[in-house]
N, C-alpha and C. Protein backbone atom coordinates (compact mmCIF):
# COMPACT_ATOMS: atom_id res chain seq x y z
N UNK A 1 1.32 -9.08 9.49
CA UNK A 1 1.16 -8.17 8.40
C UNK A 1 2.35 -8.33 7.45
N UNK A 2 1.91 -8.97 6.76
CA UNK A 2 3.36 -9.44 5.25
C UNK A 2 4.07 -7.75 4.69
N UNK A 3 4.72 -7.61 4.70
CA UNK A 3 5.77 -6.53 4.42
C UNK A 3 5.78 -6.65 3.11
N UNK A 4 5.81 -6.20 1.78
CA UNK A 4 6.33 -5.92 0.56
C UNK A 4 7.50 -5.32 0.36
N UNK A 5 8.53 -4.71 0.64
CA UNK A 5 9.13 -3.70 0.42
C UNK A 5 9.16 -2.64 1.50
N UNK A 6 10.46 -2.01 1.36
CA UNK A 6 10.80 -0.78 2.03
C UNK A 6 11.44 -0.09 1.20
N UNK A 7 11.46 1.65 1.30
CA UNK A 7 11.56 2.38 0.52
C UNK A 7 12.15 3.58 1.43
N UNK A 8 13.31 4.25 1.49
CA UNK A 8 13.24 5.47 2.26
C UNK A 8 12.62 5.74 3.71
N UNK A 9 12.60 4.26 4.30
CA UNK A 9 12.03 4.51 5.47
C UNK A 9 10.39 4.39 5.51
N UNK A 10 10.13 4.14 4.23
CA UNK A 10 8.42 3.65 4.34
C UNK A 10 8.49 2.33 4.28
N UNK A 11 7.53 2.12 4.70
CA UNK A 11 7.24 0.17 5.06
C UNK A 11 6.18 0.07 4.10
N UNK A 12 5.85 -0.78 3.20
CA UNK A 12 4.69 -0.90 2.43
C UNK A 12 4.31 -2.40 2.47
N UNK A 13 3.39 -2.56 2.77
CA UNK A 13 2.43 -3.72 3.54
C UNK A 13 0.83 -3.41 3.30
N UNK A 14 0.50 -4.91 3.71
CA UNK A 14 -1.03 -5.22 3.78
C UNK A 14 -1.21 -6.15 5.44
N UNK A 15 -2.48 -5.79 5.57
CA UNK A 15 -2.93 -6.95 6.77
C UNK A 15 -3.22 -8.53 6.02
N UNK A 16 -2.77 -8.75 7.18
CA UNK A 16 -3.16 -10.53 6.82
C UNK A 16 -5.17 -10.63 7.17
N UNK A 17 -5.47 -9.82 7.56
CA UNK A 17 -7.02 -9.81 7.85
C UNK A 17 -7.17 -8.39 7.34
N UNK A 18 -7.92 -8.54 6.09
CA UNK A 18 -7.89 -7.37 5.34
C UNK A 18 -9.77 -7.17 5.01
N UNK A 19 -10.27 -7.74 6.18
CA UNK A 19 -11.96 -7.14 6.46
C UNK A 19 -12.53 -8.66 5.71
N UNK A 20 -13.88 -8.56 5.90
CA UNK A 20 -14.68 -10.00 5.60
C UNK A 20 -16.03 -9.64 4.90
N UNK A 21 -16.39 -9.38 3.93
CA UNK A 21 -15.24 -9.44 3.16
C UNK A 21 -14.55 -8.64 2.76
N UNK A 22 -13.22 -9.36 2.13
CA UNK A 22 -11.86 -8.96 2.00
C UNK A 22 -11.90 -7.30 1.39
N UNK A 23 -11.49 -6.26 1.62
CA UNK A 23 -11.54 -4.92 0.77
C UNK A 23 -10.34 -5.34 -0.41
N UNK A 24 -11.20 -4.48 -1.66
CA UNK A 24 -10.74 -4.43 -2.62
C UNK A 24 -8.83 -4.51 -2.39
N UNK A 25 -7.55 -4.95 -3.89
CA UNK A 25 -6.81 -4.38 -3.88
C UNK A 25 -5.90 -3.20 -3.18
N UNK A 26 -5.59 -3.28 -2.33
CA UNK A 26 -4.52 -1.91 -1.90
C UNK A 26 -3.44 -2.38 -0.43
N UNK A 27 -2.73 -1.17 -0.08
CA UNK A 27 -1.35 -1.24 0.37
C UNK A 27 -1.95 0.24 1.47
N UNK A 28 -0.97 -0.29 2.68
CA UNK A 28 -1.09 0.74 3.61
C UNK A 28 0.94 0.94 3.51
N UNK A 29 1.40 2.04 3.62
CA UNK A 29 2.75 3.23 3.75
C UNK A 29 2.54 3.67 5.11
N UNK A 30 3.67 2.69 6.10
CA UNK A 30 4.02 3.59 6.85
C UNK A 30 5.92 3.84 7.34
N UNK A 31 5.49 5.78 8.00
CA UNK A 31 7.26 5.86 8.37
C UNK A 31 6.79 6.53 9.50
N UNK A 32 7.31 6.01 10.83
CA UNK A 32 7.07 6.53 12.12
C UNK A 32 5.81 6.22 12.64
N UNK A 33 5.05 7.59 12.57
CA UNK A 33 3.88 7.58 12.52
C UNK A 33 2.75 8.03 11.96
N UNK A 34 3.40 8.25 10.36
CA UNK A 34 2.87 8.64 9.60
C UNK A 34 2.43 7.38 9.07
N UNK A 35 0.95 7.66 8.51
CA UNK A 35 0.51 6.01 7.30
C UNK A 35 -0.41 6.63 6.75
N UNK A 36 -0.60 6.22 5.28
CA UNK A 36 -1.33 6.35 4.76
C UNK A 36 -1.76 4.69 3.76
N UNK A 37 -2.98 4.75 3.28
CA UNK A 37 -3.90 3.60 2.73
C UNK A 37 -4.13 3.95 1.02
N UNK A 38 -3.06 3.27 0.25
CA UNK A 38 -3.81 3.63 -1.18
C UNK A 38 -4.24 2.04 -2.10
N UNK A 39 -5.45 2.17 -2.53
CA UNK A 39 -6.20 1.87 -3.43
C UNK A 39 -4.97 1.74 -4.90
N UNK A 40 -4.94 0.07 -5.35
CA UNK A 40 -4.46 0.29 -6.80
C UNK A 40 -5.29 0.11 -7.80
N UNK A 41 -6.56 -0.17 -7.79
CA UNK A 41 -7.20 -0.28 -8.63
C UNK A 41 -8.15 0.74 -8.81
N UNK A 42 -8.81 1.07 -10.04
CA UNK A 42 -8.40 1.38 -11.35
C UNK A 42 -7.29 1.93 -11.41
N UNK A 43 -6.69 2.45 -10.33
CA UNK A 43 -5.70 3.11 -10.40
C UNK A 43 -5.17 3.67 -9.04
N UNK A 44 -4.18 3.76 -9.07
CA UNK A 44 -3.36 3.82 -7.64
C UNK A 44 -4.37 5.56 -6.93
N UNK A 45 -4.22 5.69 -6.26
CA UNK A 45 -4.72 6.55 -5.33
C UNK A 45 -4.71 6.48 -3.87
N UNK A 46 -5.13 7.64 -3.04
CA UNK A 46 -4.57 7.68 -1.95
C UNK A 46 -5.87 7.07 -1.37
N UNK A 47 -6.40 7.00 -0.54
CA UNK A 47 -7.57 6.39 0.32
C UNK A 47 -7.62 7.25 1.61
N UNK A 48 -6.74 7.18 2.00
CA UNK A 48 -6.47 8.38 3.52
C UNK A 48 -4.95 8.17 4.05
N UNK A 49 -4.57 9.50 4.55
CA UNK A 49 -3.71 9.56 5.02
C UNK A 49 -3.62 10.61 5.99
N UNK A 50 -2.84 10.02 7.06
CA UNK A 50 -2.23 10.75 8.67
C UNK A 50 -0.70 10.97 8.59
N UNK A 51 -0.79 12.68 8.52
CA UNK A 51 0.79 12.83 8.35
C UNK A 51 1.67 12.72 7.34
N UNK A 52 1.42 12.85 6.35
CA UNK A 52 2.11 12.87 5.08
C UNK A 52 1.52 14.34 4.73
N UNK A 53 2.82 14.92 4.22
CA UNK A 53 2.43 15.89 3.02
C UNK A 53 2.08 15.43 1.72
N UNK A 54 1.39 16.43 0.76
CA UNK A 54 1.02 16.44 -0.35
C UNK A 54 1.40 15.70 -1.46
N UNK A 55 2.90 16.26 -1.38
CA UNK A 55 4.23 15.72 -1.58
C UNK A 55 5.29 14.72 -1.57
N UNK A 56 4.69 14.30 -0.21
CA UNK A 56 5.15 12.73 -0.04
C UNK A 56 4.44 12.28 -0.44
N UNK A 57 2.93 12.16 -0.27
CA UNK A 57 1.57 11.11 -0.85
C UNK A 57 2.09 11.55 -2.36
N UNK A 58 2.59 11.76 -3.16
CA UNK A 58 2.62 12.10 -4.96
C UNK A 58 3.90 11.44 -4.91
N UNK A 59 4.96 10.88 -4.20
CA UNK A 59 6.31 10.07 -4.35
C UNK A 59 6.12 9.03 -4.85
N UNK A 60 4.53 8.85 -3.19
CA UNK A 60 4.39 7.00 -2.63
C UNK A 60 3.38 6.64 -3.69
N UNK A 61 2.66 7.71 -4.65
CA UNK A 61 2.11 7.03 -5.82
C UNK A 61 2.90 6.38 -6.32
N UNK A 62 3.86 7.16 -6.93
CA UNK A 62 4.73 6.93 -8.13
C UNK A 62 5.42 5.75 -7.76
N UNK A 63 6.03 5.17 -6.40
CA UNK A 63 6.65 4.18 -5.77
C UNK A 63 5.83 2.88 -6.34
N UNK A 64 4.66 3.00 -5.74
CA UNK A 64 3.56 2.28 -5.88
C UNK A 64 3.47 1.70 -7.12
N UNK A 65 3.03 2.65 -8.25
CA UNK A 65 2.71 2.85 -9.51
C UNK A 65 4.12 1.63 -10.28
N UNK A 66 5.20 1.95 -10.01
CA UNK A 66 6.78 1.55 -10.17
C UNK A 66 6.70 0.13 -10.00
N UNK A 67 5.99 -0.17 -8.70
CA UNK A 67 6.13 -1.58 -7.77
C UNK A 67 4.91 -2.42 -7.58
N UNK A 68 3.64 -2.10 -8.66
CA UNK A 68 2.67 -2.41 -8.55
C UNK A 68 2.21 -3.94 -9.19
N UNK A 69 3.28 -4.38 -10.20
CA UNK A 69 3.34 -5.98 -10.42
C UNK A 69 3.77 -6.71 -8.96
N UNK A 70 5.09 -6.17 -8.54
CA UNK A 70 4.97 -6.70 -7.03
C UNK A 70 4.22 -6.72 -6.30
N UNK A 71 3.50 -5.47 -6.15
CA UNK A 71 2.35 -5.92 -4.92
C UNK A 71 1.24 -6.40 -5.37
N UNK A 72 1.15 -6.82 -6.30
CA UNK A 72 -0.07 -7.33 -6.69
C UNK A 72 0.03 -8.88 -6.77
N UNK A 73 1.12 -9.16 -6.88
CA UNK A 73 1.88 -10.76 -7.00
C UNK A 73 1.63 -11.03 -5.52
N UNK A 74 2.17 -10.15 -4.97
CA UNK A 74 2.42 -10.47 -2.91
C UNK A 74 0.78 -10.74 -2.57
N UNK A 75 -0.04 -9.63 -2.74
CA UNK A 75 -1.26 -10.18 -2.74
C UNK A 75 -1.77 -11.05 -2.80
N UNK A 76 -2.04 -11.27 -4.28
CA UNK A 76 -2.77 -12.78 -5.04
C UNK A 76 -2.15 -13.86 -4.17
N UNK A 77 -0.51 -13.95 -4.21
CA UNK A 77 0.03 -15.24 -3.43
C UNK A 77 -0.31 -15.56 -2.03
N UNK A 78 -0.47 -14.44 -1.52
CA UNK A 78 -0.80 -14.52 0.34
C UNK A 78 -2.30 -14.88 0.13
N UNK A 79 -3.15 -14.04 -0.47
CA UNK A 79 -4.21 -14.40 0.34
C UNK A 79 -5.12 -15.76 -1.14
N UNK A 80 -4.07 -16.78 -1.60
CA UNK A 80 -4.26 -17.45 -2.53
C UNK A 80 -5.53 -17.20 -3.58
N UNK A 81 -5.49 -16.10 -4.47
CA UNK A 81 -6.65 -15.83 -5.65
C UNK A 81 -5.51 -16.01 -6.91
């Protein structure tokens, strides 16, 4: 699972087997045992999350939102599109 970045103790990553076919764009956040799954296209959003407050999921947008040429580069390059 290729790592993008760490942030405050969140890990932000994708699977290297990301379903067949592949699911759309997005990033799974995890710290401990908290994770949550957000969607960047049309626009960043949450998808689901275990263990995060409200509050944290509205940070890891904005993180996201911030870092979203990166993960979108990490993407395209890993899974070569």
């Amino acid at each position: 699972m290729p790592v993008i970045f760490r942030h405050n103790g969140f890990r932000v990553f994708f699977y290297s087997n990301e379903g067949n076919p592949r699911e759309p764009l997005h990033v799974h956040v995890q710290r401990g045992e908290a994770l949550a799954k957000f969607w960047l296209k049309p626009e960043v959003s949450v998808a689901e999350s275990y263990g995060l407050s409200g509050a944290e999921l509205g940070v890891l947008v904005g993180i996201i939102e911030k870092n979203r040429t990166l993960i979108e580069g990490t993407w395209h390059e890993f899974f070569g599109e």
